[in-house]
N, C-alpha and C. Protein backbone atom coordinates (compact mmCIF):
# COMPACT_ATOMS: atom_id res chain seq x y z
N UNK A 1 -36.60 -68.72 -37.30
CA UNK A 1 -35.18 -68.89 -37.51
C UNK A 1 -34.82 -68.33 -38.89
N UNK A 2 -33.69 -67.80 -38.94
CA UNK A 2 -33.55 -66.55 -40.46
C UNK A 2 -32.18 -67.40 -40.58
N UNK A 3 -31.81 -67.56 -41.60
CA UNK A 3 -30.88 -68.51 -42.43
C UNK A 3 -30.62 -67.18 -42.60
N UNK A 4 -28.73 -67.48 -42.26
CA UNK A 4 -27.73 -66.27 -43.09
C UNK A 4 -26.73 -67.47 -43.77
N UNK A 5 -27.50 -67.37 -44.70
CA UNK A 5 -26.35 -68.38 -45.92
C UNK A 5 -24.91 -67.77 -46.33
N UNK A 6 -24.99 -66.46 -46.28
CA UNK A 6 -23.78 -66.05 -46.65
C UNK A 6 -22.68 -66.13 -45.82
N UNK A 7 -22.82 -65.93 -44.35
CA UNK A 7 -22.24 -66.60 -43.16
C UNK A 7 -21.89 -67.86 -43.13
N UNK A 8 -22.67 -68.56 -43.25
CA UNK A 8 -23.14 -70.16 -43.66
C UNK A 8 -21.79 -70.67 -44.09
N UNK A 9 -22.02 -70.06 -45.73
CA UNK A 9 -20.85 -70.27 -46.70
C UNK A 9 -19.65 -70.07 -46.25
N UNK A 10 -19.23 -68.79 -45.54
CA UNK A 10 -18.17 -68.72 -45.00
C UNK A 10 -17.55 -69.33 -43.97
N UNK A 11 -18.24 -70.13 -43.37
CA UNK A 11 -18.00 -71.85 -42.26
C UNK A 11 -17.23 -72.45 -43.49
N UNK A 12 -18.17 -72.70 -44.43
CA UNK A 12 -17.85 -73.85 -45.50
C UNK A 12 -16.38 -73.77 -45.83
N UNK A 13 -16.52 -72.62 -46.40
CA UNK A 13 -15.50 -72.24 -47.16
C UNK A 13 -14.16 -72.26 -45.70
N UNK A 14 -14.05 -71.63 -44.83
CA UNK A 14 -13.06 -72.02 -44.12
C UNK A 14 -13.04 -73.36 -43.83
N UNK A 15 -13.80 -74.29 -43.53
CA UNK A 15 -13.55 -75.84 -43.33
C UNK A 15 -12.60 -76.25 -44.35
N UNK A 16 -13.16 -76.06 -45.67
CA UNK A 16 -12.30 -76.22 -46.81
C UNK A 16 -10.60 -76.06 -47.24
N UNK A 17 -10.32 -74.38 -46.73
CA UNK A 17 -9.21 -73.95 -46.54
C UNK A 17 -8.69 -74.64 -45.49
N UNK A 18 -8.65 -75.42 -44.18
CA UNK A 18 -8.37 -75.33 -43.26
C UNK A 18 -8.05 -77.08 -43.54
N UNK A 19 -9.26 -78.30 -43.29
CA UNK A 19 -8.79 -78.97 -43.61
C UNK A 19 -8.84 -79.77 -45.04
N UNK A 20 -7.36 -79.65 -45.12
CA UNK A 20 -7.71 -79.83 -46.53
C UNK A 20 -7.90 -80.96 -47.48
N UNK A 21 -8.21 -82.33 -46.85
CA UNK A 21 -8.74 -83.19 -47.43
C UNK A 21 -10.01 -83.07 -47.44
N UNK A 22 -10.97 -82.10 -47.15
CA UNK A 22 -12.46 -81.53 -47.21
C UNK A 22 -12.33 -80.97 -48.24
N UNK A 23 -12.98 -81.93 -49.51
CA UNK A 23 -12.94 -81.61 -50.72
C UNK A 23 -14.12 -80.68 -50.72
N UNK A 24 -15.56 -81.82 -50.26
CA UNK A 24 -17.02 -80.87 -50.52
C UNK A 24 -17.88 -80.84 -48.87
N UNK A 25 -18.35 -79.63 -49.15
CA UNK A 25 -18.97 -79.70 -47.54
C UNK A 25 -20.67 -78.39 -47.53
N UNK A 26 -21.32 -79.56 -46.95
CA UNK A 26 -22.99 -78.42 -47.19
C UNK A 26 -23.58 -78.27 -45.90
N UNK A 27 -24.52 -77.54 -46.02
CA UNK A 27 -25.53 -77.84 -45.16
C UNK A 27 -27.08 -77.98 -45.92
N UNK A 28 -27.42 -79.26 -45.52
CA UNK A 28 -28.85 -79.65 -46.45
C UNK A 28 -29.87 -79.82 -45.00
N UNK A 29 -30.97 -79.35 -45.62
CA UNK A 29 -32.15 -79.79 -44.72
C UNK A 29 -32.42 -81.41 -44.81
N UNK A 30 -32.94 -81.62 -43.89
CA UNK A 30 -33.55 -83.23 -43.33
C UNK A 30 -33.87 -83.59 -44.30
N UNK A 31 -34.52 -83.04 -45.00
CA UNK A 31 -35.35 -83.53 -46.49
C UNK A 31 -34.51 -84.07 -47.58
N UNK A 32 -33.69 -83.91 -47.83
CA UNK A 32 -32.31 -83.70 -48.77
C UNK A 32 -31.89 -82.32 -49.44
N UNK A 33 -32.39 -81.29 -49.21
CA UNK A 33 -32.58 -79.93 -49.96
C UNK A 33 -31.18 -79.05 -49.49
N UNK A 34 -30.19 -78.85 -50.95
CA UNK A 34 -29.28 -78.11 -50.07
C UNK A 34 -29.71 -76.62 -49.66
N UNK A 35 -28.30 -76.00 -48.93
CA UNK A 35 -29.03 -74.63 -48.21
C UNK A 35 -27.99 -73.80 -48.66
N UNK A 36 -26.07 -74.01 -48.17
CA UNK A 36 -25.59 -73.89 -48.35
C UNK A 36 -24.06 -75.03 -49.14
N UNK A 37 -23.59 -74.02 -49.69
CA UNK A 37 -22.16 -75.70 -50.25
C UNK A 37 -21.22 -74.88 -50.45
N UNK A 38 -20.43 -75.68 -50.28
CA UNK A 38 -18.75 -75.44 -51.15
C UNK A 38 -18.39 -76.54 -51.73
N UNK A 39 -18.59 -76.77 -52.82
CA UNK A 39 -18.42 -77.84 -53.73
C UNK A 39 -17.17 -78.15 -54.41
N UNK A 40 -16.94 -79.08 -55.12
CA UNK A 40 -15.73 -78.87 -56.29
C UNK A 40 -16.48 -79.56 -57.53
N UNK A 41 -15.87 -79.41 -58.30
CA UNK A 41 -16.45 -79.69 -59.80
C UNK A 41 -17.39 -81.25 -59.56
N UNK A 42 -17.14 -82.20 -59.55
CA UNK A 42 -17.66 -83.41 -59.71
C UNK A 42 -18.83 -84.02 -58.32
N UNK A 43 -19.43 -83.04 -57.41
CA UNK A 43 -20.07 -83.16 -56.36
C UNK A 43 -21.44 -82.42 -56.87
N UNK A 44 -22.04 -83.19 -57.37
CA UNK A 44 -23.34 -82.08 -57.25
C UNK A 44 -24.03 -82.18 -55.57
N UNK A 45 -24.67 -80.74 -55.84
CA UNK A 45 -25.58 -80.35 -54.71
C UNK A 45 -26.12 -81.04 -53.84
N UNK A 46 -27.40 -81.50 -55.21
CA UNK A 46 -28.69 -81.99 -54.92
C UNK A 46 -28.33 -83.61 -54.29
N UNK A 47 -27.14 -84.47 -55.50
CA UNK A 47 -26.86 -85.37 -55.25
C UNK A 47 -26.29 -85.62 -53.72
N UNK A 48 -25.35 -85.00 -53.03
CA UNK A 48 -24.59 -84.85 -52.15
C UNK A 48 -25.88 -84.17 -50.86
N UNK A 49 -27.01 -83.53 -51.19
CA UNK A 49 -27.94 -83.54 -49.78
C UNK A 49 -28.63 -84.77 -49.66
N UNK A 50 -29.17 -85.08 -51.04
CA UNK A 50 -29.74 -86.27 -51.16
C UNK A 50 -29.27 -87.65 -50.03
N UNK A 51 -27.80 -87.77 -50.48
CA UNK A 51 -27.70 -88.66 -49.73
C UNK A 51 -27.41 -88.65 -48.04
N UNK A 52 -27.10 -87.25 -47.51
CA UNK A 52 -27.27 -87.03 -46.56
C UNK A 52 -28.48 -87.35 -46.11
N UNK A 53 -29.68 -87.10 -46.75
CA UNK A 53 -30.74 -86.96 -46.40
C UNK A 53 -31.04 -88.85 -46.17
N UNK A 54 -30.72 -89.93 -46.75
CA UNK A 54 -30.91 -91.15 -47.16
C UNK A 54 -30.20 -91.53 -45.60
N UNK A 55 -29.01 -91.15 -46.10
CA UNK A 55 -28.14 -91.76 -44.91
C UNK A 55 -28.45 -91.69 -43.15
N UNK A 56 -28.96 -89.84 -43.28
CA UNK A 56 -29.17 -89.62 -41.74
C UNK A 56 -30.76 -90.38 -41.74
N UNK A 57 -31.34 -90.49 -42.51
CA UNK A 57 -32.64 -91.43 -42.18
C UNK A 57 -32.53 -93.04 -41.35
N UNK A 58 -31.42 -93.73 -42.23
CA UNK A 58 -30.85 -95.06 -41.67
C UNK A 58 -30.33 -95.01 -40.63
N UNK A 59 -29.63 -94.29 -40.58
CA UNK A 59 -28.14 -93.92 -39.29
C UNK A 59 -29.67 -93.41 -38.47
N UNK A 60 -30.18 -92.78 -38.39
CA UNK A 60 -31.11 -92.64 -37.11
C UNK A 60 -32.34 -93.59 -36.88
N UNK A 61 -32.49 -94.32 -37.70
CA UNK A 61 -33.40 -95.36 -37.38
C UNK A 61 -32.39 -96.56 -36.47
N UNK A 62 -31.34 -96.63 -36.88
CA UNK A 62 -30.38 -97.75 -36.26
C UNK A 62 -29.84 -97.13 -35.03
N UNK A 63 -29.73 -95.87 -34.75
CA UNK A 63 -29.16 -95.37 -33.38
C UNK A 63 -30.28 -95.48 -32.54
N UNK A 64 -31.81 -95.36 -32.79
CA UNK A 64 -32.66 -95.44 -32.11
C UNK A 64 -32.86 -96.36 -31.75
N UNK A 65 -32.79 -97.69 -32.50
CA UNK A 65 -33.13 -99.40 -32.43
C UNK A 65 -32.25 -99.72 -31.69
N UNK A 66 -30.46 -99.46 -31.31
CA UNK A 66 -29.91 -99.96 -30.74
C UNK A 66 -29.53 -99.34 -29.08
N UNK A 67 -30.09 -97.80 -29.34
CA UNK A 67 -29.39 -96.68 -28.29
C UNK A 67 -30.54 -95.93 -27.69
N UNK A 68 -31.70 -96.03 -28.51
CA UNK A 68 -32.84 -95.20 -27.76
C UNK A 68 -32.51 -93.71 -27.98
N UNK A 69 -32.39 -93.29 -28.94
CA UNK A 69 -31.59 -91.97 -29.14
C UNK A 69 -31.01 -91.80 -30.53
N UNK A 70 -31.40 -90.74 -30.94
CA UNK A 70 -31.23 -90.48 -32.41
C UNK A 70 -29.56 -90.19 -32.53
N UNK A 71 -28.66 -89.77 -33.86
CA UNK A 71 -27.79 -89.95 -34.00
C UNK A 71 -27.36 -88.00 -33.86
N UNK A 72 -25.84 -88.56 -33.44
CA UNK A 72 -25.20 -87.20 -33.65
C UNK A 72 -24.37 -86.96 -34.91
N UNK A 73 -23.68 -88.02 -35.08
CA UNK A 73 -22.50 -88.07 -35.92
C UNK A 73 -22.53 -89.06 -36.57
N UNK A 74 -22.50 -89.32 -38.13
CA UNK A 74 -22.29 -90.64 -38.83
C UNK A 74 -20.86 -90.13 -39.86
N UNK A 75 -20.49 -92.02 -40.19
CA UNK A 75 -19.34 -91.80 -40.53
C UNK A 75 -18.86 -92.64 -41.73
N UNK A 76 -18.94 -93.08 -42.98
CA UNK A 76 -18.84 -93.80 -43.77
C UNK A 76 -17.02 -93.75 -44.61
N UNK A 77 -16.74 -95.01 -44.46
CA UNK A 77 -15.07 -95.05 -44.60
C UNK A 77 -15.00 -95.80 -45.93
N UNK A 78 -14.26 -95.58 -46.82
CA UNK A 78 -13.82 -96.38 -48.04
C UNK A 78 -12.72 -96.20 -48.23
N UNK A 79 -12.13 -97.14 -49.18
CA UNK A 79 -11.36 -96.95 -50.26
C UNK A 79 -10.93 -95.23 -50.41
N UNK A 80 -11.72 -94.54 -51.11
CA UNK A 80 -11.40 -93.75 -51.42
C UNK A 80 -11.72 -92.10 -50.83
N UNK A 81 -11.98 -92.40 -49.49
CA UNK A 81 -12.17 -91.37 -48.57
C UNK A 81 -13.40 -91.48 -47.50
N UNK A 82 -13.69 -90.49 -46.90
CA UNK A 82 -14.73 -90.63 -45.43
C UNK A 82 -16.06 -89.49 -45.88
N UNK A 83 -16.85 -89.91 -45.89
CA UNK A 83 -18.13 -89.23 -45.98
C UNK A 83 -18.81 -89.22 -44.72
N UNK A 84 -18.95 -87.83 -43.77
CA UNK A 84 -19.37 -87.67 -42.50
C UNK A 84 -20.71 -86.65 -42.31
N UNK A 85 -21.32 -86.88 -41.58
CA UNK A 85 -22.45 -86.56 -41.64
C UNK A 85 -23.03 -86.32 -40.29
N UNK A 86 -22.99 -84.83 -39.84
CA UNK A 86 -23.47 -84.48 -38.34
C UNK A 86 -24.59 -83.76 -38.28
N UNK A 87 -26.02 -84.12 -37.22
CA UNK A 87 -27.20 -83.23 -37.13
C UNK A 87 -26.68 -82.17 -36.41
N UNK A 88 -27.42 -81.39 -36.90
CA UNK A 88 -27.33 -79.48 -36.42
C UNK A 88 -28.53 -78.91 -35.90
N UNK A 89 -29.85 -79.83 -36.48
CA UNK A 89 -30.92 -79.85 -35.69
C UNK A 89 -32.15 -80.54 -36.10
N UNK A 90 -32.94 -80.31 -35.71
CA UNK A 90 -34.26 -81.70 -36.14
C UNK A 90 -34.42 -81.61 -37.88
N UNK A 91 -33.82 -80.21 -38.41
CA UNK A 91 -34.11 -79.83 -39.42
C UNK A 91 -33.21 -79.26 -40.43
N UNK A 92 -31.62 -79.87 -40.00
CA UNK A 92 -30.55 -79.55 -40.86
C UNK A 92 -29.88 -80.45 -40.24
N UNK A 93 -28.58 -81.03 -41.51
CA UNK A 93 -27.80 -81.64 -41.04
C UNK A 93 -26.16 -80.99 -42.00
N UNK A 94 -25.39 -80.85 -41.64
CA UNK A 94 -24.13 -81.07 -42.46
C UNK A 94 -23.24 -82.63 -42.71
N UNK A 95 -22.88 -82.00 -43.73
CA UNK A 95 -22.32 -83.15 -44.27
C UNK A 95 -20.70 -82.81 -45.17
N UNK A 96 -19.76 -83.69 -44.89
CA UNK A 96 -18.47 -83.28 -45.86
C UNK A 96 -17.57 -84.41 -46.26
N UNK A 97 -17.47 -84.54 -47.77
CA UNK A 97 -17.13 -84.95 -48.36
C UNK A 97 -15.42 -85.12 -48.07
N UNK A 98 -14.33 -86.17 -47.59
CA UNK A 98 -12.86 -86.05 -47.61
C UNK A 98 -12.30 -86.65 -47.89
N UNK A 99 -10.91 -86.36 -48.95
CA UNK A 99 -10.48 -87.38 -49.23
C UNK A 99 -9.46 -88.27 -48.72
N UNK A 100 -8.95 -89.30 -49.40
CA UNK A 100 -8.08 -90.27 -48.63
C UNK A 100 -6.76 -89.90 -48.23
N UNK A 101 -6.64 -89.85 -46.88
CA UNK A 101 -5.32 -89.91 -46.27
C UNK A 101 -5.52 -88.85 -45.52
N UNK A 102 -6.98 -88.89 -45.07
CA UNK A 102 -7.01 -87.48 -43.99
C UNK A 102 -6.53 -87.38 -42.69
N UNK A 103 -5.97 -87.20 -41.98
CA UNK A 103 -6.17 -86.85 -40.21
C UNK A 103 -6.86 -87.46 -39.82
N UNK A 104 -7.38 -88.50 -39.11
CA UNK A 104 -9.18 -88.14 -39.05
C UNK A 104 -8.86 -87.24 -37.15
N UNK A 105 -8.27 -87.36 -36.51
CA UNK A 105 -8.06 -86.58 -35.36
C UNK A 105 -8.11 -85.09 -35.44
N UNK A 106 -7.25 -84.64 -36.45
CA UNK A 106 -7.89 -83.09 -37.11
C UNK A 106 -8.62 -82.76 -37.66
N UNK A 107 -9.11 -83.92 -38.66
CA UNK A 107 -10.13 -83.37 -39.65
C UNK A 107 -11.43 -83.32 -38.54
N UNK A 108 -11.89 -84.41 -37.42
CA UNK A 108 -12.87 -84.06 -36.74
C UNK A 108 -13.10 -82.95 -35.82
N UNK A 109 -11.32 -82.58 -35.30
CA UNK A 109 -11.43 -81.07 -34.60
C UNK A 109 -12.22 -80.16 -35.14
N UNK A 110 -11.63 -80.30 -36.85
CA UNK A 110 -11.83 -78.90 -37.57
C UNK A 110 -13.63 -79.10 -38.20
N UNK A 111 -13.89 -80.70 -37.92
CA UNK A 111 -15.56 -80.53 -38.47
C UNK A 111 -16.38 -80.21 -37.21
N UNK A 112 -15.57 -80.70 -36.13
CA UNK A 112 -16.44 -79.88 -34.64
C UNK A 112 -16.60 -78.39 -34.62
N UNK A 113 -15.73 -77.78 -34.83
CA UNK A 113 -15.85 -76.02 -34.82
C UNK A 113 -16.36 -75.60 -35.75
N UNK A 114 -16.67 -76.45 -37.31
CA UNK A 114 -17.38 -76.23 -37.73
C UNK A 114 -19.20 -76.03 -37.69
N UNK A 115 -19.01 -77.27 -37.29
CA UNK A 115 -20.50 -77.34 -36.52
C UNK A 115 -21.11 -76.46 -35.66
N UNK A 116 -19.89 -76.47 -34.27
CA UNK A 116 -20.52 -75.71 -33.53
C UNK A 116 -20.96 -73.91 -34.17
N UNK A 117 -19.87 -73.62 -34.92
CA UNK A 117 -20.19 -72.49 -35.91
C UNK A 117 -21.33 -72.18 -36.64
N UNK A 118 -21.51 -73.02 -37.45
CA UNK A 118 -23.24 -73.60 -38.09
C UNK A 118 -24.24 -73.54 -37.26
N UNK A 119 -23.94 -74.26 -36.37
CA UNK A 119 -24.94 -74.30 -34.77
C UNK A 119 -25.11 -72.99 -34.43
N UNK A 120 -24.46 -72.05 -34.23
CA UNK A 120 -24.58 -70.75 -33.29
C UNK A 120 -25.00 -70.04 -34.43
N UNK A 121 -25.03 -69.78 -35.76
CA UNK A 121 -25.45 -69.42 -36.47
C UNK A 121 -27.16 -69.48 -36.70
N UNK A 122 -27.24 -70.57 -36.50
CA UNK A 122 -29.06 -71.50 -36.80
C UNK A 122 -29.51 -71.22 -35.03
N UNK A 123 -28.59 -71.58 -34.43
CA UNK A 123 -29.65 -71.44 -33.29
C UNK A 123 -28.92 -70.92 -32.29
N UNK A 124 -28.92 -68.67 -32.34
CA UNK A 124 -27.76 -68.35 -31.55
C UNK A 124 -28.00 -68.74 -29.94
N UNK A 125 -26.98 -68.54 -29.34
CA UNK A 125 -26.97 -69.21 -28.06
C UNK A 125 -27.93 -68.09 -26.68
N UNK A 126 -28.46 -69.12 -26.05
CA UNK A 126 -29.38 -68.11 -25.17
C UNK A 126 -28.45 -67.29 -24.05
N UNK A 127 -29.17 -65.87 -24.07
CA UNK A 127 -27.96 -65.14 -23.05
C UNK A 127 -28.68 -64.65 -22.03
């Protein structure tokens, strides 16, 4: 599998433009390691795969314990915005940072086509 990060980026970067309470948005490996980002000043990288990496560990130990089946989509809500977090494959996950007062009905349209974008990228489709 050949990583085109520069492609990559350009998912990111349109998620960003598009919806625009998607402050920060990556793609990090399972491990926590980022690959690609579109960041804004106060999001580091490492910090922001990291916890992807923390989170999709829990979130799939608890989808398995309750569902028999690892997770697709996790979703963390606060105060001060939604931190979402979707697998892309055994060995990447994205993740995006949004802030408060988003859509969430659009903002998930626009993180689905993202994905699937990311997706066809990492693993093009069989023809």
């Amino acid at each position: 599998m050949s990583l085109e990060v520069e492609k990559i980026e350009e998912v990111l970067k349109w998620l960003v433009s598009r919806a625009t309470k998607v402050s920060s948005c990556a793609l990090v490996t399972s491990e926590g390691l980022p690959v690609a980002t579109s960041l804004v000043k106060d999001v580091e990288a490492d910090t922001l795969a990291a916890m992807a990496a923390l989170l999709s560990t829990s979130g799939d130990e608890a989808s398995r314990e309750l569902f028999e089946v690892g997770f697709n989509q996790l979703i963390v809500r606060n105060e001060k915005g939604v931190f979402a977090l979707n697998r892309i494959s055994e060995d990447f996950l994205f993740v995006a940072k949004i802030g408060k007062g988003a859509r969430l009905g659009l903002l998930f349209f626009y993180l689905d086509k993202a994905v699937k974008k990311i997706k066809n990228l990492l693993i093009p489709p069989k023809k």
